[in-house]
Protein backbone atom coordinates (compact mmCIF):
# COMPACT_ATOMS: atom_id res chain seq x y z
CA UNK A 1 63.31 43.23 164.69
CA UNK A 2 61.72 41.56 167.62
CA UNK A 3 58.50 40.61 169.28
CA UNK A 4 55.89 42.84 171.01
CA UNK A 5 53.19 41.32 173.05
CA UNK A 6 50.21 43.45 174.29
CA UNK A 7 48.02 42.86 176.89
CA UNK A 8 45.12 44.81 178.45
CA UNK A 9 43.86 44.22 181.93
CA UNK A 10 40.90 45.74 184.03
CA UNK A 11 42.80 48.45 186.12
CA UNK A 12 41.93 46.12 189.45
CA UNK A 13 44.24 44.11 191.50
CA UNK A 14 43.33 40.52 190.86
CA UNK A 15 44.40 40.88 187.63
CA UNK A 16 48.32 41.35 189.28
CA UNK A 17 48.87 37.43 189.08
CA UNK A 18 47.68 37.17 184.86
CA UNK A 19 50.37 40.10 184.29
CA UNK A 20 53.24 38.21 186.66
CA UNK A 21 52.36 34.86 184.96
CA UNK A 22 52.71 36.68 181.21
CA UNK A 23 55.87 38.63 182.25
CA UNK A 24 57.77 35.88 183.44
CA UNK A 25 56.48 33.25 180.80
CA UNK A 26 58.50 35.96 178.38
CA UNK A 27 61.38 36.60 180.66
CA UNK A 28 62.38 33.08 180.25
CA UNK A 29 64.95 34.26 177.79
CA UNK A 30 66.68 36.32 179.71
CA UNK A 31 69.28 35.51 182.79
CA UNK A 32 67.47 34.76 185.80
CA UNK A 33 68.58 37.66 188.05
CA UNK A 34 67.40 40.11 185.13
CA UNK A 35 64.51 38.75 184.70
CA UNK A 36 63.33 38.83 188.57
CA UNK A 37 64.22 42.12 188.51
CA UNK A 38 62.02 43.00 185.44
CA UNK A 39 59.21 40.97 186.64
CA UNK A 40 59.43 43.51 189.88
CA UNK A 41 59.25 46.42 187.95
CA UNK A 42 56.69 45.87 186.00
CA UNK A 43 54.59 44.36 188.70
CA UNK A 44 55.24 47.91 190.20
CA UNK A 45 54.11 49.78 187.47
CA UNK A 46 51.18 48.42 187.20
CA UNK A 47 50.33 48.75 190.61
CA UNK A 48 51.16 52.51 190.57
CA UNK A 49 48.94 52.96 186.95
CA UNK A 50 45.73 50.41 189.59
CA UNK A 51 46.20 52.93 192.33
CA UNK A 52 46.32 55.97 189.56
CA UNK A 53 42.98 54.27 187.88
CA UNK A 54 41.49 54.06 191.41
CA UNK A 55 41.53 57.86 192.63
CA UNK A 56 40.95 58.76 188.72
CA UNK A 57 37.94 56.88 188.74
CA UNK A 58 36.97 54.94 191.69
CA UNK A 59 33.06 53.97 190.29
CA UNK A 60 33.93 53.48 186.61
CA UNK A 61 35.81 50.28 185.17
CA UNK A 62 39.03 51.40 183.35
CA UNK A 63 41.94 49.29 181.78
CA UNK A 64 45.77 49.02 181.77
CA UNK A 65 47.45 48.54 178.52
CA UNK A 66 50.63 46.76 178.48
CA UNK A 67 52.99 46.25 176.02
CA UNK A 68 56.39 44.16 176.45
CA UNK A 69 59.00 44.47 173.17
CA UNK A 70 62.20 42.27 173.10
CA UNK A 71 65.21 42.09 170.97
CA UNK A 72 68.78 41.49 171.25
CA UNK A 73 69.74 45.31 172.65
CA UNK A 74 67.08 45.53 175.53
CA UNK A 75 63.54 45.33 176.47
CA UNK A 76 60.87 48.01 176.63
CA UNK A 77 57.58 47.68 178.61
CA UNK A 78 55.13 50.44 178.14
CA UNK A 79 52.13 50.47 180.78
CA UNK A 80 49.22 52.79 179.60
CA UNK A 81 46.75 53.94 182.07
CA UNK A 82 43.93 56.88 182.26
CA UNK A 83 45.68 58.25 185.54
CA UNK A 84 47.32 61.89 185.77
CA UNK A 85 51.05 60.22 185.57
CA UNK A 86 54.27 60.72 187.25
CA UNK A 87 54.97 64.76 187.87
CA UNK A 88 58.03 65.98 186.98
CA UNK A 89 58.88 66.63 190.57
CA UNK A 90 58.65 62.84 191.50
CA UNK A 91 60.98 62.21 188.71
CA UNK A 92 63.40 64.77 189.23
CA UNK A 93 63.74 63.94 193.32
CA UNK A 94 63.65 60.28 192.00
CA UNK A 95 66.95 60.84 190.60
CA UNK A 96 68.58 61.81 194.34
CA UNK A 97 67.08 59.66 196.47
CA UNK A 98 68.26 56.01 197.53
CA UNK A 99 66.01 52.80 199.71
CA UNK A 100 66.88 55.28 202.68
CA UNK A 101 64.85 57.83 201.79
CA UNK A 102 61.97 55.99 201.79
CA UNK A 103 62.27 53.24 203.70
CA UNK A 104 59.01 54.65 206.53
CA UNK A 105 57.42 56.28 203.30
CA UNK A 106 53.81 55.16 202.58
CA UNK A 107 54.25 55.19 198.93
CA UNK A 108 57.48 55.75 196.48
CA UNK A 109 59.11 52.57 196.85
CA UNK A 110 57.84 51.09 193.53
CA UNK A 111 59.67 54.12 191.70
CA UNK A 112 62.76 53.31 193.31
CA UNK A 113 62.83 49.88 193.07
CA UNK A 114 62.29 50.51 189.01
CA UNK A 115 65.16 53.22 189.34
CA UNK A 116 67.44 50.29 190.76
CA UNK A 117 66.31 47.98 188.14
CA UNK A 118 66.05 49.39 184.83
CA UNK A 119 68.11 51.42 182.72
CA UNK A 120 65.87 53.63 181.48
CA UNK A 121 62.38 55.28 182.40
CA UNK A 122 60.09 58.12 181.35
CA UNK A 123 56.33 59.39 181.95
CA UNK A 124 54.53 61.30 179.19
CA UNK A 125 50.79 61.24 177.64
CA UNK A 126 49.94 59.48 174.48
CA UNK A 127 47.43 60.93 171.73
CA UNK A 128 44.58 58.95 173.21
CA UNK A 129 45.00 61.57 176.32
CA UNK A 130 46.56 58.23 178.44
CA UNK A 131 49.37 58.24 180.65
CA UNK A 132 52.27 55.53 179.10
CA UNK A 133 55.27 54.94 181.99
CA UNK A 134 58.23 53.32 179.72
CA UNK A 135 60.93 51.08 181.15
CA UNK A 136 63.80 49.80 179.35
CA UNK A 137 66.28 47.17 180.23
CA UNK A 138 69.25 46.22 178.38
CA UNK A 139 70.29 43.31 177.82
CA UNK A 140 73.59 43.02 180.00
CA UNK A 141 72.79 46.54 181.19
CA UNK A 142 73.51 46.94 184.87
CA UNK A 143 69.96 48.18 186.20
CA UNK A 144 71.51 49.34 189.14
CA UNK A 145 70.02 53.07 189.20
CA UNK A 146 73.95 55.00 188.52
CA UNK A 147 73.10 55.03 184.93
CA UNK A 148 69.30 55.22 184.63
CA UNK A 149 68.13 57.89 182.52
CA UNK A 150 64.68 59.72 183.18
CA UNK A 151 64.45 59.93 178.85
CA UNK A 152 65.32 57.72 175.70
């Protein structure tokens, strides 16, 4: 088993320090360097799925759902927004490109940085129409973007 905790924020940007607060009160379990590096990636995610929310719907309030599960094996943080999500061509050039790449680039960075740091990642649409990013980090798993797979 394990725990799940769920939060829902307005998709705005002051809301960025309640999500860093709840990610690293939970993180506490896990080695230090792990759990910066999770705290990062969500705190990217969520940033991408504001932006998203933003050109979606720039005069109408909309929410981010987040949902953190632990266990022994590895941690999986879902991020639900109303944006169009991550096209498969991001994804797939995702896979082939490095801090290089995009070190002058006005946007990408978060992607990589969650490349480097998790083990896993995917984009799809829920039934409720949203977009849901997944990360998962294993517990001991190296994060370091050789072995990160675009699907669970």
């Amino acid at each position: 088993m394990g725990e799940e905790v769920k939060l829902t924020i307005p998709a705005q940007k002051k809301w960025l320090g309640l999500v860093d607060l709840t990610i690293e009160y939970i993180a506490k379990s896990l080695e230090a360097t792990m759990a910066a590096q999770v705290a990062f990636a969500v705190r990217e995610a969520v940033i991408n799925a504001m932006c998203a929310a933003e050109k979606m719907a720039p005069t109408r309030e909309s929410a981010i759902d987040i949902v953190v599960c632990c266990n022994e094996e590895y941690w999986e943080i879902q991020i639900a927004d109303e944006g169009p999500g991550i096209s498969e061509t991001v994804l797939e050039r995702l896979t082939t490109m490095d801090c290089a790449d995009l070190l002058w680039s006005e946007s990408g960075r978060g992607l990589l940085y969650i490349k480097e740091y998790m083990d896993e990642y995917y984009s799809e649409k829920n039934v409720e129409g949203k977009h849901v990013f997944t990360m998962r980090k294993k517990i001991g798993g190296n994060g370091d973007g050789k072995n990160a797979s675009r699907s669970l």
